[in-house]
C-alpha atoms as a PDB file:
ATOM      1  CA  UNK A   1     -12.120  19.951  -4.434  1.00  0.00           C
ATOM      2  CA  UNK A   2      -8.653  19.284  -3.860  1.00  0.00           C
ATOM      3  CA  UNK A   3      -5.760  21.636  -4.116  1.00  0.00           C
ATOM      4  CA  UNK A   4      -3.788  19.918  -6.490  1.00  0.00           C
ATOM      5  CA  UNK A   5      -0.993  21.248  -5.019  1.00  0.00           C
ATOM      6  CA  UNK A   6      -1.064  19.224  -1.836  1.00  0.00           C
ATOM      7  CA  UNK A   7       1.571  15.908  -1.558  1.00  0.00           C
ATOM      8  CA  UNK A   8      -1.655  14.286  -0.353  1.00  0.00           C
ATOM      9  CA  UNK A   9      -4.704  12.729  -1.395  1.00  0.00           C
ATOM     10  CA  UNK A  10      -7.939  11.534  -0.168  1.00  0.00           C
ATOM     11  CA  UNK A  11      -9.041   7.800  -0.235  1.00  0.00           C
ATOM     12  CA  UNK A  12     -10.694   7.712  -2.855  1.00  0.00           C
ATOM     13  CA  UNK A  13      -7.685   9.256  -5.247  1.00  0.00           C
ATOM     14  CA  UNK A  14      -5.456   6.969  -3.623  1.00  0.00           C
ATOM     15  CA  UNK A  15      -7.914   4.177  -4.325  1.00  0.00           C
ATOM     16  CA  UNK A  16      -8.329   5.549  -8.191  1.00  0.00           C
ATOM     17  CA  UNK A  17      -4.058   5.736  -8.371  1.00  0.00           C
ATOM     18  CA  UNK A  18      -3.991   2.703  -7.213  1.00  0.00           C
ATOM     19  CA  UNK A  19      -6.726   0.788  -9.124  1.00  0.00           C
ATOM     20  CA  UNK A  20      -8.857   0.040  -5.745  1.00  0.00           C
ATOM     21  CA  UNK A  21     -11.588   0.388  -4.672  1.00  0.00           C
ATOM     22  CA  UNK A  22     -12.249   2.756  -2.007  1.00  0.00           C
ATOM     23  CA  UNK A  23     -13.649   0.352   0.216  1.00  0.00           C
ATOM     24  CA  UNK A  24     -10.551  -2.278  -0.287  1.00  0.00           C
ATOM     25  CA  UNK A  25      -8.295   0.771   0.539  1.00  0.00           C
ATOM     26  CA  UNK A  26     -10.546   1.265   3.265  1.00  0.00           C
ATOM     27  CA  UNK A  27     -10.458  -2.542   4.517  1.00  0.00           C
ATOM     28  CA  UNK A  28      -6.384  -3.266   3.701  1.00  0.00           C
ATOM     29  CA  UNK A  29      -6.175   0.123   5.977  1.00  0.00           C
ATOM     30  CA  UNK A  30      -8.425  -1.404   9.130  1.00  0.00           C
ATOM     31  CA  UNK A  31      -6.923  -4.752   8.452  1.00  0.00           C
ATOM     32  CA  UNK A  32      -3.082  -2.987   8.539  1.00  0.00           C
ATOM     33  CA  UNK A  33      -2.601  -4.276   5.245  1.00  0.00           C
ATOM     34  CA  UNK A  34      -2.307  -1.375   3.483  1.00  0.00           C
ATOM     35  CA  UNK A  35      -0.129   1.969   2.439  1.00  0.00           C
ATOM     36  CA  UNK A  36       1.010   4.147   4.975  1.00  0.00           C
ATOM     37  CA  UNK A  37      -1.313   7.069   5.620  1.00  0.00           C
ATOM     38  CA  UNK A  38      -2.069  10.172   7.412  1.00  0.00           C
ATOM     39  CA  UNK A  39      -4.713  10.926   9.791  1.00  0.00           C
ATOM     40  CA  UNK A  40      -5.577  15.013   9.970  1.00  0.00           C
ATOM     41  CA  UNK A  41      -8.229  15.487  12.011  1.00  0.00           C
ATOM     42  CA  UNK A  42     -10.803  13.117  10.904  1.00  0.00           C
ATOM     43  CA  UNK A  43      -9.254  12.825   7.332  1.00  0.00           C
ATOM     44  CA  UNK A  44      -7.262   9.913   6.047  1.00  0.00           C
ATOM     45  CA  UNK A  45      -5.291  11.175   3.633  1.00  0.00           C
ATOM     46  CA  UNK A  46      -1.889   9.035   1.756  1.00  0.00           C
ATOM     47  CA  UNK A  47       1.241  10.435   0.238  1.00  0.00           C
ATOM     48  CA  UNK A  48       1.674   9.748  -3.513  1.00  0.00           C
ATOM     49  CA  UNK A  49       5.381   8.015  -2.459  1.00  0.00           C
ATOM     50  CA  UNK A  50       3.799   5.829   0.491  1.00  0.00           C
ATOM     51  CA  UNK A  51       0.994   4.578  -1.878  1.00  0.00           C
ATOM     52  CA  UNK A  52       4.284   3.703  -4.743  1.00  0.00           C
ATOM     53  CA  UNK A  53       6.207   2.277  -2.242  1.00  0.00           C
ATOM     54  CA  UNK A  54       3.912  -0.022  -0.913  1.00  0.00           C
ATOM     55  CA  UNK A  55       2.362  -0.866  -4.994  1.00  0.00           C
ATOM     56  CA  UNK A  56       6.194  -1.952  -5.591  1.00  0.00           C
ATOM     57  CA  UNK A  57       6.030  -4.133  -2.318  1.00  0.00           C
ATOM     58  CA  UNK A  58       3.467  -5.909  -3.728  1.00  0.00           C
ATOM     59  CA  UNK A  59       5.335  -7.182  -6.762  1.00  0.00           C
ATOM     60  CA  UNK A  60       5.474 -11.027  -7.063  1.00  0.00           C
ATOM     61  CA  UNK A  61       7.126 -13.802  -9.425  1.00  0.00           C
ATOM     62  CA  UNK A  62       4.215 -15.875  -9.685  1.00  0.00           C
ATOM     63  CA  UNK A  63       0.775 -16.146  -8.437  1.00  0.00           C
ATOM     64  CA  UNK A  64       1.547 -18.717  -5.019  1.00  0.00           C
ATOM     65  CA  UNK A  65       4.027 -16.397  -4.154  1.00  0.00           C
ATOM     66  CA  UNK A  66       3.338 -15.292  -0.628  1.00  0.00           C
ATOM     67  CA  UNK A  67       5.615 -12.503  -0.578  1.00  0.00           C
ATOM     68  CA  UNK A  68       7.764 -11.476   1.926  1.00  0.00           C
ATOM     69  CA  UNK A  69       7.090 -10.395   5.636  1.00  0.00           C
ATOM     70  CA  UNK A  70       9.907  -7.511   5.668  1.00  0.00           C
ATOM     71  CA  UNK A  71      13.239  -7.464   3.522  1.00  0.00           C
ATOM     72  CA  UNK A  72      15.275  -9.156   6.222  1.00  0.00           C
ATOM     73  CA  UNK A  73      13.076 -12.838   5.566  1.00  0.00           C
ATOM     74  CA  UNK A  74      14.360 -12.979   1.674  1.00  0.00           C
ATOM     75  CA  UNK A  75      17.497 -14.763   2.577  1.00  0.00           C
ATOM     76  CA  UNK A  76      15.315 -17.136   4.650  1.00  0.00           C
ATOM     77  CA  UNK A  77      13.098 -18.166   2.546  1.00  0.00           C
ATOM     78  CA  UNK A  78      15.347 -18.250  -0.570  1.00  0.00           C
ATOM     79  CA  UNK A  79      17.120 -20.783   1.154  1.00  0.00           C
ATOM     80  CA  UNK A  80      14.349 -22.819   2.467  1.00  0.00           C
ATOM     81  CA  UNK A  81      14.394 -23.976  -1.177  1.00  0.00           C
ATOM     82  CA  UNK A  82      15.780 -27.120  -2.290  1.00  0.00           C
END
């Protein structure tokens, strides 16, 4: 069991916090796709404010919204559109 102290949790609470499976958060982390994380030893483990930050990173204004790359391509694309 977990010490429920610790800042971080396994896969598969991360997965659970997140509303994921633990094999997408396993895939989205091999693909580089995913939330920051840890590696101790041979645990992967994620901070509750990584797995937040990247949740709100994933916010988007409607569903063909590709999202953005980093924060710096906003302007860029915002002005792409005429």
């Amino acid at each position: 069991m977990e010490n429920s102290r610790s800042p971080y949790m396994p896969q598969a609470l991360a997965a659970e916090f997140l509303g994921l499976s633990p094999k997408t958060l396993e895939r989205f982390r091999v693909e580089g796709r995913g939330p920051a994380f840890l590696k101790l030893g041979r645990r992967v483990v994620y901070s509750r404010d990584d797995l937040v930050k990247w949740a709100e990173a994933q916010r988007r204004h409607s569903t063909s919204d590709p999202g953005l790359a980093t924060a710096d391509s906003g302007s860029a694309r915002t002005s792409s559109r005429a």
